[in-house]
PDB file of N, CA and C in Angstrom:
ATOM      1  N   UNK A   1     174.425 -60.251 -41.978  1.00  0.00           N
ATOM      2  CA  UNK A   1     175.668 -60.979 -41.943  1.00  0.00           C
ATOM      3  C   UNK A   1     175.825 -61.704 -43.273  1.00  0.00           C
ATOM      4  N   UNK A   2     176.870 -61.969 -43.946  1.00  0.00           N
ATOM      5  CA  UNK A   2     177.312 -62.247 -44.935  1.00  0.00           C
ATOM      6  C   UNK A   2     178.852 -63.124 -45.404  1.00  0.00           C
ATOM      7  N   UNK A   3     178.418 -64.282 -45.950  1.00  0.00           N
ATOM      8  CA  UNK A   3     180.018 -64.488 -45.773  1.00  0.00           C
ATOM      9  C   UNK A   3     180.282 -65.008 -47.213  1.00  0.00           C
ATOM     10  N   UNK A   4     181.673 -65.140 -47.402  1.00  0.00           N
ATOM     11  CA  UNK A   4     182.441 -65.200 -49.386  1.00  0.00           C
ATOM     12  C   UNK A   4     182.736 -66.194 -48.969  1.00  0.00           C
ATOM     13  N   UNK A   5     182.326 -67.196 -49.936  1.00  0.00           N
ATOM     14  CA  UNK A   5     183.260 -68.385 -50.676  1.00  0.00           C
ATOM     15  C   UNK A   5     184.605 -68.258 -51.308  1.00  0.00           C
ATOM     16  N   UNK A   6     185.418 -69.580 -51.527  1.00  0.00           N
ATOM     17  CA  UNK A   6     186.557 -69.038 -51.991  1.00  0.00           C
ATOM     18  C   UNK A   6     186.348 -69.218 -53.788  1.00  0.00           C
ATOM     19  N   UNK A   7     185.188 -69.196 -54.064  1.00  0.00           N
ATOM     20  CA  UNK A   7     184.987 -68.428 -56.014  1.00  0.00           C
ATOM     21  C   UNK A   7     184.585 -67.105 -56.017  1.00  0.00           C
ATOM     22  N   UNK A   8     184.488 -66.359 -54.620  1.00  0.00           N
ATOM     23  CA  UNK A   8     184.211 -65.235 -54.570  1.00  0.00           C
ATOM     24  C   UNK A   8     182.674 -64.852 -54.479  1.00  0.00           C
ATOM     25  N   UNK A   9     181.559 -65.880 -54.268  1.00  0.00           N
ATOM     26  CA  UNK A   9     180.122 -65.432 -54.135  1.00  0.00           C
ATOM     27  C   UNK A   9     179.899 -65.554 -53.154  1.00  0.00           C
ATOM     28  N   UNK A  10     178.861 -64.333 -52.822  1.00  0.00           N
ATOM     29  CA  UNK A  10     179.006 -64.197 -51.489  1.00  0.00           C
ATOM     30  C   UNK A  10     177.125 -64.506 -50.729  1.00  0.00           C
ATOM     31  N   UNK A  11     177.267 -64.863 -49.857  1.00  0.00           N
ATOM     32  CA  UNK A  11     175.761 -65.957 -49.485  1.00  0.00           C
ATOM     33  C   UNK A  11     175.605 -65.271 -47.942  1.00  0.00           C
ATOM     34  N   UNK A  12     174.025 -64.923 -47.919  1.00  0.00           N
ATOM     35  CA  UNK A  12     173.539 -64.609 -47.014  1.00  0.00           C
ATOM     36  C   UNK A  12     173.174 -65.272 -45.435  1.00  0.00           C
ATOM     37  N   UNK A  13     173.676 -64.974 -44.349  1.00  0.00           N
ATOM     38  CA  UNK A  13     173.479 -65.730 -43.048  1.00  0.00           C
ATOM     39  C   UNK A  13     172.152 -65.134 -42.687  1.00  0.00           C
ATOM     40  N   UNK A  14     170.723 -65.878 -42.659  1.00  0.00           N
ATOM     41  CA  UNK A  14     169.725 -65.112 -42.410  1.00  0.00           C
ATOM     42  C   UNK A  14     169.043 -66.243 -41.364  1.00  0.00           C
ATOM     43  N   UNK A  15     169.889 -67.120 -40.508  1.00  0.00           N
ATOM     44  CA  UNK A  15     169.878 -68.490 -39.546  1.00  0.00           C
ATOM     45  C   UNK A  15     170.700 -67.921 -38.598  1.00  0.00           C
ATOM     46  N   UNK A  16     170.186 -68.282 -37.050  1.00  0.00           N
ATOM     47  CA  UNK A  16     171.362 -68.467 -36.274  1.00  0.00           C
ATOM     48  C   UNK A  16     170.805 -69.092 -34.779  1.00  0.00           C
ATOM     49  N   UNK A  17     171.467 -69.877 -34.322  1.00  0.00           N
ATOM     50  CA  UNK A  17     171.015 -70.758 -32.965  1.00  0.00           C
ATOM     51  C   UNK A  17     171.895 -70.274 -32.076  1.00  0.00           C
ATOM     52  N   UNK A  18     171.192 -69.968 -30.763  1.00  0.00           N
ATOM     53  CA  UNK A  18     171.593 -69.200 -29.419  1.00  0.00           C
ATOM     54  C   UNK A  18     172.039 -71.106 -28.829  1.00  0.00           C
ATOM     55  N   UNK A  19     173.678 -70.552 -28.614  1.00  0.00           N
ATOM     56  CA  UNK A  19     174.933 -71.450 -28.017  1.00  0.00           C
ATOM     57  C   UNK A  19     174.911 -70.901 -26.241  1.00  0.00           C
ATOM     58  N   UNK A  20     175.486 -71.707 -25.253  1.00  0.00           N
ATOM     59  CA  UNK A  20     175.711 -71.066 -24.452  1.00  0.00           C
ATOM     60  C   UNK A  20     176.666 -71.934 -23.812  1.00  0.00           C
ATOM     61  N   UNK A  21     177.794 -70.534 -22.905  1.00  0.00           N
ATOM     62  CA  UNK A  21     179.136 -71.362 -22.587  1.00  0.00           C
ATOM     63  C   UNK A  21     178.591 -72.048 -21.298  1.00  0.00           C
ATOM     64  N   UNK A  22     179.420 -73.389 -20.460  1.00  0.00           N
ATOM     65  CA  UNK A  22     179.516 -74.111 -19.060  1.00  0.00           C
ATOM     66  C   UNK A  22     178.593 -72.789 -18.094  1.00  0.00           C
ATOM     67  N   UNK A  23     179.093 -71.956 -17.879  1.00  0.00           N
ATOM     68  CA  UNK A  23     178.154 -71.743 -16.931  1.00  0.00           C
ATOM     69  C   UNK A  23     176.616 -71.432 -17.265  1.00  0.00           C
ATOM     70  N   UNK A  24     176.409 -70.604 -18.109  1.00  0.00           N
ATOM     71  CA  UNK A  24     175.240 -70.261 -18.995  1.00  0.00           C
ATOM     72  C   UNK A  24     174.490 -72.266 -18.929  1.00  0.00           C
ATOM     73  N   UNK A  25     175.383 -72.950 -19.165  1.00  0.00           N
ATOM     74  CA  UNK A  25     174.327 -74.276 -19.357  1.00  0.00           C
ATOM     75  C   UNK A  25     174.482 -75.045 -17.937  1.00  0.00           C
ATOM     76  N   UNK A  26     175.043 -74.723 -17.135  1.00  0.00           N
ATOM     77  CA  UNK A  26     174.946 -74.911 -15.406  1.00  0.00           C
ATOM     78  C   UNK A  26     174.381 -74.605 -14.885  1.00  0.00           C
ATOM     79  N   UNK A  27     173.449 -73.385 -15.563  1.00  0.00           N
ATOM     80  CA  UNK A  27     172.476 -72.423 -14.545  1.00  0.00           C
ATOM     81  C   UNK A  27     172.824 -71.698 -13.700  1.00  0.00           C
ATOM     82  N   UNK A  28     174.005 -71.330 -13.650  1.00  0.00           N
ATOM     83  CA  UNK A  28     174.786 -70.416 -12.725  1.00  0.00           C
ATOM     84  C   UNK A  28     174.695 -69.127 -12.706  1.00  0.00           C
ATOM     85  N   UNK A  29     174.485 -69.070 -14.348  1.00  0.00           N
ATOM     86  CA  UNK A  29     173.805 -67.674 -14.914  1.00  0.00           C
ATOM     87  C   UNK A  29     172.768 -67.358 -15.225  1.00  0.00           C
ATOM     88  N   UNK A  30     171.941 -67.270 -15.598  1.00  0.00           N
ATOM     89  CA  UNK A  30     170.599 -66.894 -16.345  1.00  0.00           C
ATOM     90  C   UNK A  30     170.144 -66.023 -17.081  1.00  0.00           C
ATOM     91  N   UNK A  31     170.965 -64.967 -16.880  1.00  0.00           N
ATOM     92  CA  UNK A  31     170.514 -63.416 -17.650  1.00  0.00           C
ATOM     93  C   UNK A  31     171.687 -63.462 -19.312  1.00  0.00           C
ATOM     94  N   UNK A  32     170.786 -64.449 -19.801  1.00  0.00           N
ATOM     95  CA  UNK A  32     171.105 -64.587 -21.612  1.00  0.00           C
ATOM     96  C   UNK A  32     170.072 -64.505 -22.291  1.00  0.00           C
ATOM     97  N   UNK A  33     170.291 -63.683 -23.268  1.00  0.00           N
ATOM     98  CA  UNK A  33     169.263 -63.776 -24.431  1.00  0.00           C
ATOM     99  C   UNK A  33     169.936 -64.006 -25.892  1.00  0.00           C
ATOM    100  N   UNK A  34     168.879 -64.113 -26.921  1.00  0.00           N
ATOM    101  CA  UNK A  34     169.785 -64.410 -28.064  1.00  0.00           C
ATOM    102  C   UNK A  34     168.481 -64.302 -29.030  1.00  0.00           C
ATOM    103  N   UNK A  35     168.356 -63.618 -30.613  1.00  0.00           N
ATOM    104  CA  UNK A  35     167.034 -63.935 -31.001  1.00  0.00           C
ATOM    105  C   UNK A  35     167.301 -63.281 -32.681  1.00  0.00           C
ATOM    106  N   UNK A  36     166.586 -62.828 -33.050  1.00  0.00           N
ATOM    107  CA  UNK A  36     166.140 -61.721 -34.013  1.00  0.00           C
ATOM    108  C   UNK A  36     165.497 -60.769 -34.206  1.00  0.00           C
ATOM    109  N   UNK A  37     165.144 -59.662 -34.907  1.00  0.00           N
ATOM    110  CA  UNK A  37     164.471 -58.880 -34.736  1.00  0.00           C
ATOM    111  C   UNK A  37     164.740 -57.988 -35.973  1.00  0.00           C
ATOM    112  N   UNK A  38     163.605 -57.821 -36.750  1.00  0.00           N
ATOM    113  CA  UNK A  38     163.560 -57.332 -37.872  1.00  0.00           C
ATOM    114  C   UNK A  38     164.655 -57.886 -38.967  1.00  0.00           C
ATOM    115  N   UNK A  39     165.784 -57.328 -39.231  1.00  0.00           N
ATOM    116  CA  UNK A  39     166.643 -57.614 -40.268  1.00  0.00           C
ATOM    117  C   UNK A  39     168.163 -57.711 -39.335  1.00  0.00           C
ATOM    118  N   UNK A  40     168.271 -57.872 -38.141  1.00  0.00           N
ATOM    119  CA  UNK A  40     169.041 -57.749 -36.920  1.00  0.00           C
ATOM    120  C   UNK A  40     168.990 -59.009 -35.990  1.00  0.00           C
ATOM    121  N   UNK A  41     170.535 -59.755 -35.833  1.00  0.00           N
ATOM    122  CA  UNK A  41     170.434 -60.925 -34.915  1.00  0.00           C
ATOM    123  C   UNK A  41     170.432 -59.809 -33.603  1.00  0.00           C
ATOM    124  N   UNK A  42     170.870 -60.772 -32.377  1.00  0.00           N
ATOM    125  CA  UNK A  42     170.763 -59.797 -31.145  1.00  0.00           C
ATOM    126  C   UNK A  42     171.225 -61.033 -30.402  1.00  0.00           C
ATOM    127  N   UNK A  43     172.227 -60.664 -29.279  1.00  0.00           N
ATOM    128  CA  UNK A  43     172.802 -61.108 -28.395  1.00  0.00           C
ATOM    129  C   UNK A  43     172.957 -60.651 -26.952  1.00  0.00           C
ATOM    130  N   UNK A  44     172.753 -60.517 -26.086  1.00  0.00           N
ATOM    131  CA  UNK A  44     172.378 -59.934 -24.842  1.00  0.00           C
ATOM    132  C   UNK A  44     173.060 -61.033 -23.377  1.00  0.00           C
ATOM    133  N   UNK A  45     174.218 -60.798 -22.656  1.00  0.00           N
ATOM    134  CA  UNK A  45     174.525 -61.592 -21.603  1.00  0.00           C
ATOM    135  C   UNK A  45     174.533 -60.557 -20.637  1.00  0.00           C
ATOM    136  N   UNK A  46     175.111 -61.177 -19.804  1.00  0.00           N
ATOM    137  CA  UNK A  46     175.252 -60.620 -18.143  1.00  0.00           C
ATOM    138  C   UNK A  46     174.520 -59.508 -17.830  1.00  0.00           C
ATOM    139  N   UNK A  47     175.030 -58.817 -16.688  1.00  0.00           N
ATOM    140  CA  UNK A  47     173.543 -57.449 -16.415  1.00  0.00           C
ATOM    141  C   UNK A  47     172.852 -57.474 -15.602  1.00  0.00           C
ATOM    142  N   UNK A  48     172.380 -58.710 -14.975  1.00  0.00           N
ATOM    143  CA  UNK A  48     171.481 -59.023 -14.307  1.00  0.00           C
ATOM    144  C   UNK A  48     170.082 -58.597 -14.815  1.00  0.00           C
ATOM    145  N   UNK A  49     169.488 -59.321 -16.008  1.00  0.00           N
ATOM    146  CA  UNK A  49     167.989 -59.027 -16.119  1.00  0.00           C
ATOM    147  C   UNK A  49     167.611 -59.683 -15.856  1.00  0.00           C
ATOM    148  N   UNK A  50     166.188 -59.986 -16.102  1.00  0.00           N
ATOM    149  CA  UNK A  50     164.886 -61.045 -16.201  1.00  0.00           C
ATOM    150  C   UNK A  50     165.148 -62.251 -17.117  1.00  0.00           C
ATOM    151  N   UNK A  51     165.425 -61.853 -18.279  1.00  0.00           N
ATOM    152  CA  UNK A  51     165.261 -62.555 -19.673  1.00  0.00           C
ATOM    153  C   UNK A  51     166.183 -63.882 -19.540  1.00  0.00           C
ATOM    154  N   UNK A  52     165.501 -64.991 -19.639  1.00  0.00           N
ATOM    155  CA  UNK A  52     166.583 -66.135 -20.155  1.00  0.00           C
ATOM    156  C   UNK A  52     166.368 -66.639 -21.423  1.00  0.00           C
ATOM    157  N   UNK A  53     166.831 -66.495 -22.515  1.00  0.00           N
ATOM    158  CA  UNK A  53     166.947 -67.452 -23.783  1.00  0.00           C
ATOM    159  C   UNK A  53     167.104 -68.952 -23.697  1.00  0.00           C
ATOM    160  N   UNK A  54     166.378 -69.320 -24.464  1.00  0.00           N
ATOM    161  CA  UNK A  54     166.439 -70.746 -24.378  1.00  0.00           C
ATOM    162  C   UNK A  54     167.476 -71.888 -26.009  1.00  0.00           C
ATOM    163  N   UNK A  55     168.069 -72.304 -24.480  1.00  0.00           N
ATOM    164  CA  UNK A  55     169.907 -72.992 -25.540  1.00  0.00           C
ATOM    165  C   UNK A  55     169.114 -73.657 -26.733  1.00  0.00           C
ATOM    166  N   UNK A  56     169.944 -73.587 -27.992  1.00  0.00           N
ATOM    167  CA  UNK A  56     169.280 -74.460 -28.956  1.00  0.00           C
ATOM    168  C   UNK A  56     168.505 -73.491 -30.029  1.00  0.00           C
ATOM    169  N   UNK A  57     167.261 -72.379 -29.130  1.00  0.00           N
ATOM    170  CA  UNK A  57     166.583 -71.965 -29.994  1.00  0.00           C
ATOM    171  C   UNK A  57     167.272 -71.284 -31.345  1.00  0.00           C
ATOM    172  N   UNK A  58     166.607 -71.434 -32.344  1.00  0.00           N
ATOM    173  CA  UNK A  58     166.636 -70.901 -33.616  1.00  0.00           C
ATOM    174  C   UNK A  58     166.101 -69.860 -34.397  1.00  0.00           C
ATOM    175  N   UNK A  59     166.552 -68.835 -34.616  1.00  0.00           N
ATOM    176  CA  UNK A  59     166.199 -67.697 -34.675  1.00  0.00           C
ATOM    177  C   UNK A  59     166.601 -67.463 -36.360  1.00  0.00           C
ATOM    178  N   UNK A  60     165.348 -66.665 -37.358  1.00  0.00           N
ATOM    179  CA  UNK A  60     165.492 -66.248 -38.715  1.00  0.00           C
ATOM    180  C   UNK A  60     165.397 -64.928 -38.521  1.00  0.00           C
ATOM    181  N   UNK A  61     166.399 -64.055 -39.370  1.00  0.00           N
ATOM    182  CA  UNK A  61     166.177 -62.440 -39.319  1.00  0.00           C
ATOM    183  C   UNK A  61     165.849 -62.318 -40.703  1.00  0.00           C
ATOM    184  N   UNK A  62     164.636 -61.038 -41.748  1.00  0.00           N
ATOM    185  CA  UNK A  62     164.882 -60.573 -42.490  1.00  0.00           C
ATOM    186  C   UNK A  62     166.052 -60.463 -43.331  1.00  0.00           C
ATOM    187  N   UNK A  63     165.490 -60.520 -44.397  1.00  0.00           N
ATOM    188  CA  UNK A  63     166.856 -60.703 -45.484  1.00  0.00           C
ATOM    189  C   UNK A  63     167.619 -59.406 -45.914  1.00  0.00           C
ATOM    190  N   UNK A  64     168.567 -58.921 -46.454  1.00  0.00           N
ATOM    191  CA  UNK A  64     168.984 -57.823 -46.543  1.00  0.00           C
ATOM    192  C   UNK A  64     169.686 -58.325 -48.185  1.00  0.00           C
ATOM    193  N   UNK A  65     168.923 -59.027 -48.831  1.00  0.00           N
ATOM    194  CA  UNK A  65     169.705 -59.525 -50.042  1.00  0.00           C
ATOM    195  C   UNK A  65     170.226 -57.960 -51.169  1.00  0.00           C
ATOM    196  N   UNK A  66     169.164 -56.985 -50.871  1.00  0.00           N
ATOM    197  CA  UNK A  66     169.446 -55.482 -51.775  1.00  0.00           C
ATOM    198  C   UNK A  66     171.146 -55.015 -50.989  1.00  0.00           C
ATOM    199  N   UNK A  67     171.228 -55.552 -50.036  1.00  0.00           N
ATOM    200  CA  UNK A  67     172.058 -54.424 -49.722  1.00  0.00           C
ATOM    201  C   UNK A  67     173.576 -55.686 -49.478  1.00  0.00           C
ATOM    202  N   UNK A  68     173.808 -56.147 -50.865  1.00  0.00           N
ATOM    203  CA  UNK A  68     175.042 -57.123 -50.639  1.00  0.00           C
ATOM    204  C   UNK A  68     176.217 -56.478 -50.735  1.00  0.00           C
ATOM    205  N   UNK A  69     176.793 -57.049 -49.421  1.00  0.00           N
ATOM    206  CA  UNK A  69     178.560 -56.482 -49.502  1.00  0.00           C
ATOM    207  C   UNK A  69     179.121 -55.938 -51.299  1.00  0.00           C
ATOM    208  N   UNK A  70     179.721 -55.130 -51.114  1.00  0.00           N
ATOM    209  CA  UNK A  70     180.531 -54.191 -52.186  1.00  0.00           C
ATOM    210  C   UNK A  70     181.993 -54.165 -51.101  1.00  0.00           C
ATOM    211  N   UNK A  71     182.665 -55.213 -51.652  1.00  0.00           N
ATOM    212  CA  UNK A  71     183.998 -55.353 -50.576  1.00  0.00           C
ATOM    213  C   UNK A  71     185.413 -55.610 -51.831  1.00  0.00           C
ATOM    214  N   UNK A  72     186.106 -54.751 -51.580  1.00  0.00           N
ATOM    215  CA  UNK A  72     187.601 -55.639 -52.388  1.00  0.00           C
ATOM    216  C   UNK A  72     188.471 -56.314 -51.082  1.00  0.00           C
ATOM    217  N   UNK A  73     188.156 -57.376 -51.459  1.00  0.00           N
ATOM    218  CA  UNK A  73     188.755 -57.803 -50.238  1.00  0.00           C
ATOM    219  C   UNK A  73     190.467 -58.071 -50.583  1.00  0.00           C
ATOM    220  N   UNK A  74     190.990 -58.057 -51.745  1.00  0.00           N
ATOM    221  CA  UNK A  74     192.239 -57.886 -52.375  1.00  0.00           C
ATOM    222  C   UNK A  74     192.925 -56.688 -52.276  1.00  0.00           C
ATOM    223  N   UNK A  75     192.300 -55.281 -51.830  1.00  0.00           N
ATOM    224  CA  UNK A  75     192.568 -53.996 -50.875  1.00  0.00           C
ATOM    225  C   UNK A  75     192.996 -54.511 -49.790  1.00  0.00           C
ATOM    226  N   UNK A  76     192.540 -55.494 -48.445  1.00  0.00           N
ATOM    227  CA  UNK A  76     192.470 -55.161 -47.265  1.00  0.00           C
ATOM    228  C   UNK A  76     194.112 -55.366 -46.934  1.00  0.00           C
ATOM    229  N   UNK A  77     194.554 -55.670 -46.263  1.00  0.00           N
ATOM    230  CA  UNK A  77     196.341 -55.648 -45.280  1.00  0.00           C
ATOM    231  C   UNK A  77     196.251 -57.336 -45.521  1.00  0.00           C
ATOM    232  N   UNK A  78     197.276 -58.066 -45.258  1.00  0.00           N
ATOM    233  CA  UNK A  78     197.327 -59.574 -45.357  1.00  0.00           C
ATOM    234  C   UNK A  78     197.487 -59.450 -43.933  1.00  0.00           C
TER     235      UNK A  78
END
Protein backbone atom coordinates (compact mmCIF):
# COMPACT_ATOMS: atom_id res chain seq x y z
CA UNK A 1 0.00 0.00 0.00
CA UNK A 2 1.19 3.32 -0.90
CA UNK A 3 0.03 6.74 -0.73
CA UNK A 4 1.20 10.51 -2.68
CA UNK A 5 1.58 13.61 -1.02
CA UNK A 6 0.44 16.66 -2.57
CA UNK A 7 4.53 17.47 -3.82
CA UNK A 8 4.01 14.31 -5.45
CA UNK A 9 6.32 11.76 -3.18
CA UNK A 10 5.05 8.96 -2.63
CA UNK A 11 5.57 7.03 1.07
CA UNK A 12 5.15 3.59 1.98
CA UNK A 13 2.14 2.16 4.40
CA UNK A 14 4.09 -0.80 5.94
CA UNK A 15 1.73 -0.16 9.63
CA UNK A 16 -1.73 -1.00 10.14
CA UNK A 17 -4.09 -1.56 13.37
CA UNK A 18 -7.13 -4.02 13.19
CA UNK A 19 -10.41 -1.40 13.92
CA UNK A 20 -13.62 -3.04 14.59
CA UNK A 21 -17.27 -1.79 13.90
CA UNK A 22 -20.27 -1.75 17.23
CA UNK A 23 -20.96 -5.11 16.80
CA UNK A 24 -17.46 -6.67 16.23
CA UNK A 25 -16.70 -4.59 19.72
CA UNK A 26 -20.13 -5.91 21.42
CA UNK A 27 -19.13 -9.34 20.95
CA UNK A 28 -21.96 -10.14 18.94
CA UNK A 29 -19.59 -11.24 16.40
CA UNK A 30 -16.40 -12.87 16.77
CA UNK A 31 -15.27 -14.35 13.55
CA UNK A 32 -12.66 -11.21 12.71
CA UNK A 33 -9.29 -11.32 11.88
CA UNK A 34 -6.88 -8.71 10.76
CA UNK A 35 -2.85 -9.10 10.58
CA UNK A 36 0.08 -9.40 8.11
CA UNK A 37 1.78 -11.74 6.38
CA UNK A 38 4.80 -11.58 4.40
CA UNK A 39 4.63 -8.31 2.25
CA UNK A 40 0.53 -8.55 2.48
CA UNK A 41 -1.98 -6.85 5.10
CA UNK A 42 -5.04 -9.31 5.47
CA UNK A 43 -8.49 -8.74 6.58
CA UNK A 44 -10.90 -11.57 7.19
CA UNK A 45 -14.80 -10.99 8.70
CA UNK A 46 -17.88 -12.96 8.89
CA UNK A 47 -18.02 -16.81 7.84
CA UNK A 48 -18.34 -18.19 10.86
CA UNK A 49 -14.70 -19.32 11.84
CA UNK A 50 -12.68 -19.91 14.89
CA UNK A 51 -10.31 -16.95 14.60
CA UNK A 52 -10.88 -13.73 16.64
CA UNK A 53 -8.38 -10.81 16.14
CA UNK A 54 -7.68 -8.80 18.78
CA UNK A 55 -9.09 -4.76 18.47
CA UNK A 56 -6.12 -2.45 18.65
CA UNK A 57 -3.52 -5.03 17.56
CA UNK A 58 -0.76 -3.74 15.32
CA UNK A 59 0.40 -5.39 12.59
CA UNK A 60 3.98 -4.57 10.25
CA UNK A 61 4.09 -6.16 6.67
CA UNK A 62 7.39 -6.40 4.60
CA UNK A 63 8.40 -3.57 2.64
CA UNK A 64 7.91 -3.49 -1.06
CA UNK A 65 10.07 -0.19 -1.37
CA UNK A 66 11.66 -1.89 -5.11
CA UNK A 67 8.43 -2.05 -6.42
CA UNK A 68 7.13 1.85 -6.05
CA UNK A 69 4.01 2.97 -7.80
CA UNK A 70 4.84 4.16 -11.57
CA UNK A 71 1.35 6.09 -11.69
CA UNK A 72 0.39 9.37 -13.86
CA UNK A 73 -2.04 10.24 -11.88
CA UNK A 74 -2.67 13.49 -14.28
CA UNK A 75 -3.93 10.54 -16.96
CA UNK A 76 -6.65 9.29 -14.63
CA UNK A 77 -10.67 10.86 -15.33
CA UNK A 78 -11.35 13.87 -12.71
Amino acid sequence: MWVRDTAGTWHECTTARLTADATAQGRHRLDFDGGARGNHFFLKNCGFFAETGKVGTQSTRDSTAAEKPDVDLGSLPR
